[in-house]
Protein backbone atom coordinates (compact mmCIF):
# COMPACT_ATOMS: atom_id res chain seq x y z
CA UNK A 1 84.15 14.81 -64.93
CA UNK A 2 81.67 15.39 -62.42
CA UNK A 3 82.02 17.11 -59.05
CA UNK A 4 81.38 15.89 -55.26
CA UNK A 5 80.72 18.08 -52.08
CA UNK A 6 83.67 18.98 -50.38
CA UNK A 7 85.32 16.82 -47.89
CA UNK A 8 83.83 14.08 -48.75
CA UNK A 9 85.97 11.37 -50.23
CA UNK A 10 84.79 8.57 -52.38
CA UNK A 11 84.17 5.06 -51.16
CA UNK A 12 85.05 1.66 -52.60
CA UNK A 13 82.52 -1.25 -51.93
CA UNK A 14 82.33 -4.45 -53.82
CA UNK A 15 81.34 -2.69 -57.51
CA UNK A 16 82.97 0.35 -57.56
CA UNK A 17 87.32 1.20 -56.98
CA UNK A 18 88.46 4.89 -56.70
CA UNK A 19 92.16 5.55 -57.78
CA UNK A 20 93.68 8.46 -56.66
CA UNK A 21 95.00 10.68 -59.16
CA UNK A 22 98.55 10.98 -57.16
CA UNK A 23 98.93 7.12 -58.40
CA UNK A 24 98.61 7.99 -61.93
CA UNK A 25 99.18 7.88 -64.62
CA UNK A 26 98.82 3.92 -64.90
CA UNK A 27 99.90 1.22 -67.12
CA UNK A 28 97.29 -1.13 -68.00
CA UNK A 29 98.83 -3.94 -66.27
CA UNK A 30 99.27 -2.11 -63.23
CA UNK A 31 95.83 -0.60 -63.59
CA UNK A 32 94.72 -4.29 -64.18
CA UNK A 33 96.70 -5.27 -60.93
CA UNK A 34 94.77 -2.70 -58.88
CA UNK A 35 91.43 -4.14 -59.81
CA UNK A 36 92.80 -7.71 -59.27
CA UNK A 37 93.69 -6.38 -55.19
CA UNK A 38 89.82 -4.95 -54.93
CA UNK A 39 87.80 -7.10 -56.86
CA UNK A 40 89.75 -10.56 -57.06
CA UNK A 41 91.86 -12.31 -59.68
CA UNK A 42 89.03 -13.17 -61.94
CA UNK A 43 88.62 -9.73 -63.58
CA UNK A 44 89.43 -8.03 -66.81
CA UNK A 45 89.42 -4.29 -67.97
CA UNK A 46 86.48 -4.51 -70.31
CA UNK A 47 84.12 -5.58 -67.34
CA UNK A 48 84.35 -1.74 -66.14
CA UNK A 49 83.15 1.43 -66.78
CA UNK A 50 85.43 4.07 -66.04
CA UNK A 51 84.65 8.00 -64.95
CA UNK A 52 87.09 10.61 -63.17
CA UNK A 53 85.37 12.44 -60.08
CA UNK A 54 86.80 15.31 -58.23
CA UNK A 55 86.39 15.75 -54.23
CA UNK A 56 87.47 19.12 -52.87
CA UNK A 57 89.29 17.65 -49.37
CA UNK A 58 90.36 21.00 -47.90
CA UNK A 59 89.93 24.75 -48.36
CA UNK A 60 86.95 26.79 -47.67
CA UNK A 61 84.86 26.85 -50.26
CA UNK A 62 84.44 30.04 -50.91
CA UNK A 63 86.93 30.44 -53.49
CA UNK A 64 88.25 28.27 -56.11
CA UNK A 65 91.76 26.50 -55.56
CA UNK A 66 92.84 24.00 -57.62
CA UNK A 67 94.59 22.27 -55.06
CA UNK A 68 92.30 21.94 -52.64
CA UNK A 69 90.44 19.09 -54.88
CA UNK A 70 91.59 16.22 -55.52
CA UNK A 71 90.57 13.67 -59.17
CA UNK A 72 90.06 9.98 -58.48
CA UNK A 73 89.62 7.47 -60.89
CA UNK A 74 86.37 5.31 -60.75
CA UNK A 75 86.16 1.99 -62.09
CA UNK A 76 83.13 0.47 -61.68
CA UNK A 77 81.75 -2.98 -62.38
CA UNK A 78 79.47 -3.46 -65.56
CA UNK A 79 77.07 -5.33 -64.37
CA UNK A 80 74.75 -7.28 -67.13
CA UNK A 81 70.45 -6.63 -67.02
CA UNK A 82 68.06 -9.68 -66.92
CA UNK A 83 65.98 -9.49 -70.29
C-alpha cells in the first residue's frame, strides 16, 4: 500500500480507475461492472493490475488519524510492450 500527500485525491484517466474503499468490499461482477462504466464493455479483470493507495483528505498532518485518510482501489490497465 503506498501513501499520497494529503489532500490530494487520486484521478481516473483513460488507464487507470480509483475505487473508493467506502464501495467495498466488491463482488467480482460488480467490480467487473465498474470497469465496464470507465473503460467500456470490452474489458476483463485479467487486463489490470491492481494496487490500494491511501490519500489523507482532511486533518492536519501533524498527527496520525486514521480517519482522516482514506484507501482507494487502483485498477490500472496492463498495457502490452513492443518487442
Amino acid at each position: 500500500m503506498s501513501e499520497q500527500s494529503k489532500y490530494k485525491f487520486p484521478e481516473d484517466n483513460e488507464n487507470v480507475l480509483h475505487i473508493d474503499s467506502d464501495c467495498l468490499p466488491l463482488s467480482q461482477e460488480r467490480l467487473l461492472e465498474k470497469c465496464q462504466e470507465h473503460f467500456g464493455e470490452d474489458v476483463a479483470l485479467d487486463m489490470f493490475s491492481v494496487d490500494i493507495l491511501r490519500f489523507q483528505n482532511i486533518g492536519c498532518g501533524c498527527c496520525y488519524d486514521a480517519s482522516d485518510w482514506t484507501n482507494y482501489l487502483k485498477l490500472e490497465r496492463i498495457t502490452k510492450k513492443d518487442n
